[in-house]
Protein backbone atom coordinates (compact mmCIF):
# COMPACT_ATOMS: atom_id res chain seq x y z
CA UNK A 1 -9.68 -20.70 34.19
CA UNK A 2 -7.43 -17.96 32.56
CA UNK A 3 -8.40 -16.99 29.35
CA UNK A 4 -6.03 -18.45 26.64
CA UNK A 5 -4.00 -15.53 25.02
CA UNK A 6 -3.92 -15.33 21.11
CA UNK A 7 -0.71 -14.16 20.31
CA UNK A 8 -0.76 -13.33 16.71
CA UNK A 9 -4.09 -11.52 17.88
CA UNK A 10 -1.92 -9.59 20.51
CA UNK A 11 0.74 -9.13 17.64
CA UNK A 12 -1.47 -7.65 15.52
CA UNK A 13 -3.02 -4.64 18.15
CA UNK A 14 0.44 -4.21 18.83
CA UNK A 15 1.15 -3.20 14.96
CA UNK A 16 -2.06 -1.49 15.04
CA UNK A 17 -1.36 0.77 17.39
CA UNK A 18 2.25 1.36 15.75
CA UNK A 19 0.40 2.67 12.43
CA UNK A 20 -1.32 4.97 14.60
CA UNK A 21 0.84 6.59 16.14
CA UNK A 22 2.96 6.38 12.97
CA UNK A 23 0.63 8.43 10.75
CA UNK A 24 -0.13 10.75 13.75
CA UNK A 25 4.02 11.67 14.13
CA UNK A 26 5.82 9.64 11.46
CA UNK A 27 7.24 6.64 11.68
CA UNK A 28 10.90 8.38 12.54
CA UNK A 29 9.22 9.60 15.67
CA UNK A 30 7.81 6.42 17.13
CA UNK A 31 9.35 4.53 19.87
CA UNK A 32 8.16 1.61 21.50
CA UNK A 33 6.69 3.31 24.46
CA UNK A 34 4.85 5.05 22.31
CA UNK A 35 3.40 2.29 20.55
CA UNK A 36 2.74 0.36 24.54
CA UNK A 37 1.40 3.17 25.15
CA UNK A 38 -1.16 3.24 22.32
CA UNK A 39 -1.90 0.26 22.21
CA UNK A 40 -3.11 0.06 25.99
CA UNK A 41 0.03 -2.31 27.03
CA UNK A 42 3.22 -2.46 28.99
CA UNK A 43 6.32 -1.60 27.23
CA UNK A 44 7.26 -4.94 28.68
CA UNK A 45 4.83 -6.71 26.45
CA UNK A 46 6.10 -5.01 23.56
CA UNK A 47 9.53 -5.92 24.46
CA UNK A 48 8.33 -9.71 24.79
CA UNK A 49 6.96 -9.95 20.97
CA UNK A 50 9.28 -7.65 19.33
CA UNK A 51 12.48 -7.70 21.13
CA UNK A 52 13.77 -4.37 18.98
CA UNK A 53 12.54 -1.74 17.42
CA UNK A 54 13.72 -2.85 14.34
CA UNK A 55 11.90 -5.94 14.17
CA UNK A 56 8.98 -4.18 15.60
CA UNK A 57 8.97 -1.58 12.00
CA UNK A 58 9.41 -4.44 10.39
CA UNK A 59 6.38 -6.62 11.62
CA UNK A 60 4.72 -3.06 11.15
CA UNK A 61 5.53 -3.38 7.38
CA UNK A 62 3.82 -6.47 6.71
CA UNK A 63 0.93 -5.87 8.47
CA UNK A 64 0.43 -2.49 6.54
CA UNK A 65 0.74 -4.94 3.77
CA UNK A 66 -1.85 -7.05 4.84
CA UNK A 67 -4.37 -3.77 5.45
CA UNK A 68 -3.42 -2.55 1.94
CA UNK A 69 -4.13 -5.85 0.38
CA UNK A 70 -7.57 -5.79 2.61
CA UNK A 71 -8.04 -2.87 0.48
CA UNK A 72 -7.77 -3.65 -2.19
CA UNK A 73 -9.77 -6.79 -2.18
CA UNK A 74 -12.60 -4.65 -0.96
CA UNK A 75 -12.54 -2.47 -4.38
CA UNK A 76 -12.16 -5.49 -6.52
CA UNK A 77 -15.23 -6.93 -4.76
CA UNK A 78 -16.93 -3.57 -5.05
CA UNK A 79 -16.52 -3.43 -8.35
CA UNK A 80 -18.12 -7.20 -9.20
CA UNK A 81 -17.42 -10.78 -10.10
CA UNK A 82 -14.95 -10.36 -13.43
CA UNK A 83 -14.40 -6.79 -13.25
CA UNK A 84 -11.78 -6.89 -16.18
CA UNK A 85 -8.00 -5.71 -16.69
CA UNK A 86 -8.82 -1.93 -16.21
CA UNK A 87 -10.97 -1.62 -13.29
CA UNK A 88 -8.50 -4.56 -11.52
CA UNK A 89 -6.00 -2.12 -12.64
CA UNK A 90 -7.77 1.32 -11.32
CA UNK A 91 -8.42 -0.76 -7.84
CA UNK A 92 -5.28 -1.08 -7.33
CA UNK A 93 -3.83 2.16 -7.98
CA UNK A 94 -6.76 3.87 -6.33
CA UNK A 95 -6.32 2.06 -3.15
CA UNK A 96 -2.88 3.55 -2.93
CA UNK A 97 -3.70 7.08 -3.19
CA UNK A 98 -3.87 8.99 -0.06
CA UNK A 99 -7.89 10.32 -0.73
CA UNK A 100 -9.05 9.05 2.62
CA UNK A 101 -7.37 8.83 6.00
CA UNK A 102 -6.35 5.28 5.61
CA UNK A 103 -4.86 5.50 2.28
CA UNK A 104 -2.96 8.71 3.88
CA UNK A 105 -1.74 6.50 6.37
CA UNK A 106 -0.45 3.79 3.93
CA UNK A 107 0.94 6.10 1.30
CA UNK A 108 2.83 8.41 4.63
CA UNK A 109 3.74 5.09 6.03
CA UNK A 110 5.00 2.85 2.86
CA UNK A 111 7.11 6.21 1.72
CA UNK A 112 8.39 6.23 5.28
CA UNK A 113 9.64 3.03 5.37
CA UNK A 114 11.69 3.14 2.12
CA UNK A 115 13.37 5.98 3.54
CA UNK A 116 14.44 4.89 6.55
CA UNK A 117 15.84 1.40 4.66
CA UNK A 118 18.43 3.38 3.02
CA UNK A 119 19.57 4.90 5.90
CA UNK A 120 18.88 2.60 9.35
CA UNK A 121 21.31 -0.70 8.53
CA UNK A 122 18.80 -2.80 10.65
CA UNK A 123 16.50 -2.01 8.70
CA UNK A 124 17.80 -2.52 5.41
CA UNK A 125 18.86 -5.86 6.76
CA UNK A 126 15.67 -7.21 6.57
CA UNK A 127 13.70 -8.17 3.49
CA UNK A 128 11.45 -4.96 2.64
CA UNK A 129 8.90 -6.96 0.76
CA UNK A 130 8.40 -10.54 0.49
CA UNK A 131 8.03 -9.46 -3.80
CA UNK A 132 9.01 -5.99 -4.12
CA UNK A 133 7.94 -6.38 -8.11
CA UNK A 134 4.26 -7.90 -7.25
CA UNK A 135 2.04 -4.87 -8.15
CA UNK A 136 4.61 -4.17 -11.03
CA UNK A 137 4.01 -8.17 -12.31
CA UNK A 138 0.22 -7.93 -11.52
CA UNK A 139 -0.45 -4.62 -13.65
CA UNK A 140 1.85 -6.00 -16.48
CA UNK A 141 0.11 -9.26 -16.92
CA UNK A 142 -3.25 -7.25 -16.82
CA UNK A 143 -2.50 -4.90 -19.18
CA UNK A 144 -0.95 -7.98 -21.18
CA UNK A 145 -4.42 -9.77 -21.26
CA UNK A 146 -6.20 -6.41 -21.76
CA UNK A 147 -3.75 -5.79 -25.18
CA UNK A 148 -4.95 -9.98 -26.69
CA UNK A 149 -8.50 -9.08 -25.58
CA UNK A 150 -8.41 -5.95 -27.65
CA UNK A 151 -9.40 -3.93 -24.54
CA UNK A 152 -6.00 -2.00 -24.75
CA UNK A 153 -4.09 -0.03 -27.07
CA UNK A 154 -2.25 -3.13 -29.50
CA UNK A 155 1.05 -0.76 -29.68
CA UNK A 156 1.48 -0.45 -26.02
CA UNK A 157 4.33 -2.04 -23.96
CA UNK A 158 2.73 -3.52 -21.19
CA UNK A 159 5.36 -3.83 -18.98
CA UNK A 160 6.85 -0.17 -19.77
CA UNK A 161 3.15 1.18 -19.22
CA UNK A 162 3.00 -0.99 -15.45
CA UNK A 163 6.25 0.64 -14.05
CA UNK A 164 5.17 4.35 -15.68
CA UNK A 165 1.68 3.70 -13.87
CA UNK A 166 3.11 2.69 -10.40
CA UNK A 167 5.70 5.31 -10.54
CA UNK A 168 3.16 8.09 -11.49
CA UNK A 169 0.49 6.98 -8.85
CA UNK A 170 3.39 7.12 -6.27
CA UNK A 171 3.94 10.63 -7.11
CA UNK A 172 0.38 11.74 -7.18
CA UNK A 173 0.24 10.28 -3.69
CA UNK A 174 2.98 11.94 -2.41
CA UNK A 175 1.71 15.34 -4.22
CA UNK A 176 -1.65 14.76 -2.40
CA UNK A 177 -0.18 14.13 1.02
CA UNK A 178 2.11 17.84 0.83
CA UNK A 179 -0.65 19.56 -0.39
CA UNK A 180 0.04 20.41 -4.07
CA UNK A 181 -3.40 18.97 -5.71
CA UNK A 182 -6.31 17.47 -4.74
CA UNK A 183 -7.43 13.83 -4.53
CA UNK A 184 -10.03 14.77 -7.15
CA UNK A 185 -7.31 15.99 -9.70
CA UNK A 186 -5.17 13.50 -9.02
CA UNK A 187 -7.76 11.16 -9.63
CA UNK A 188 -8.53 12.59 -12.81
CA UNK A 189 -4.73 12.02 -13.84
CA UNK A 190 -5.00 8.54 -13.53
CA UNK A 191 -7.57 8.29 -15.38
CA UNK A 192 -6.63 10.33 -18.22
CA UNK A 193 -3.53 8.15 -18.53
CA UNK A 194 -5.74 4.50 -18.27
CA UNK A 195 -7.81 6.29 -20.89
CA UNK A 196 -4.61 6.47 -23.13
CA UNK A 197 -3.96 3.03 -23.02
CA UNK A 198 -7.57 1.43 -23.12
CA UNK A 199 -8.83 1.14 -26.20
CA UNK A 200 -12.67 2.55 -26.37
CA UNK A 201 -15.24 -0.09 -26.91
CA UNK A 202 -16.23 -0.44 -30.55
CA UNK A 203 -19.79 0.20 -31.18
CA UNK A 204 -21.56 -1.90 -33.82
């Protein structure tokens, strides 16, 4: 008997093998050869799920989604049960930095793909992100509920504070990736700016 093909198992190697060969040469590089050829298939076979190249970066997209939200599930459950509105918050910028080779891969990759939206009209045709404002919603409402718990700084603007966070983590990423500072410093950033808008813990 033939042994029954999972296709969104298939699908997934496929997109696999397209972030490897992605944060080997950059996404601009890859072709879908390349990717057949990584992931241990005929270009054929790539053809046959992905039709175009296109909707093969695009696929790509959402599955580095997927692996980033892996992510950061794993720190949130690393951290404990009800690890509060800052260390929810730190999880998720944390996973983003590039400080090991798969956050270097996401943060090359991610970067990559906003690029090439503005400039490749198939592309940009597509949706980029199901919610392109989900991590800036997420961090708001946490730093919302840290500010009535009295875990945050009462004067801060939560949502203000969010996009400032995001943006800054973005560019520590990127100043990791060329070189500029070190995971450990950038690191310490972070935290130096959570520490601004946390509130110490009163001692009684």
């Amino acid at each position: 008997m033939p042994k029954r093909v999972d296709h969104e198992e298939r699908r997934a190697q496929i997109a696999d093998a397209l972030i490897r060969v992605a944060g080997r040469r950059g996404l601009h590089a890859v072709g879908m050869r390349d990717v057949a050829a990584e992931a241990g298939v005929s270009l054929r076979l790539v053809q046959y799920y992905f039709e175009t190249k296109e909707k093969l970066l695009f696929h790509g997209l959402q599955h580095l989604t997927d692996r980033f939200t892996a992510r950061v599930g794993a720190r949130l459950a690393a951290a404990g049960t009800d690890p509060g509105p800052r260390a929810t918050i730190e999880a998720l910028l944390l996973a983003s930095l590039p400080t090991d080779e798969e956050g270097r891969t996401f943060h090359l990759l991610y970067s990559s793909y906003s690029i090439l939206s503005v400039t490749d009209e198939a592309l940009a045709a597509q949706p980029f992100i199901d919610n392109p404002d989900a991590a800036e919603n997420a961090v708001t409402s946490l730093l919302e509920r840290a500010r009535a718990e009295g875990l945050a700084d009462p004067a801060i603007a939560p949502r203000t504070e969010a996009i400032s966070l995001l943006a800054m983590t973005a560019t520590l990423g990127t100043s990791i990736l060329v070189g500029q500072r070190t995971p450990e410093s950038a690191v310490a950033v972070l935290h130096h700016h959570l520490d601004r808008i946390f509130s110490p813990p009163e001692h009684t």
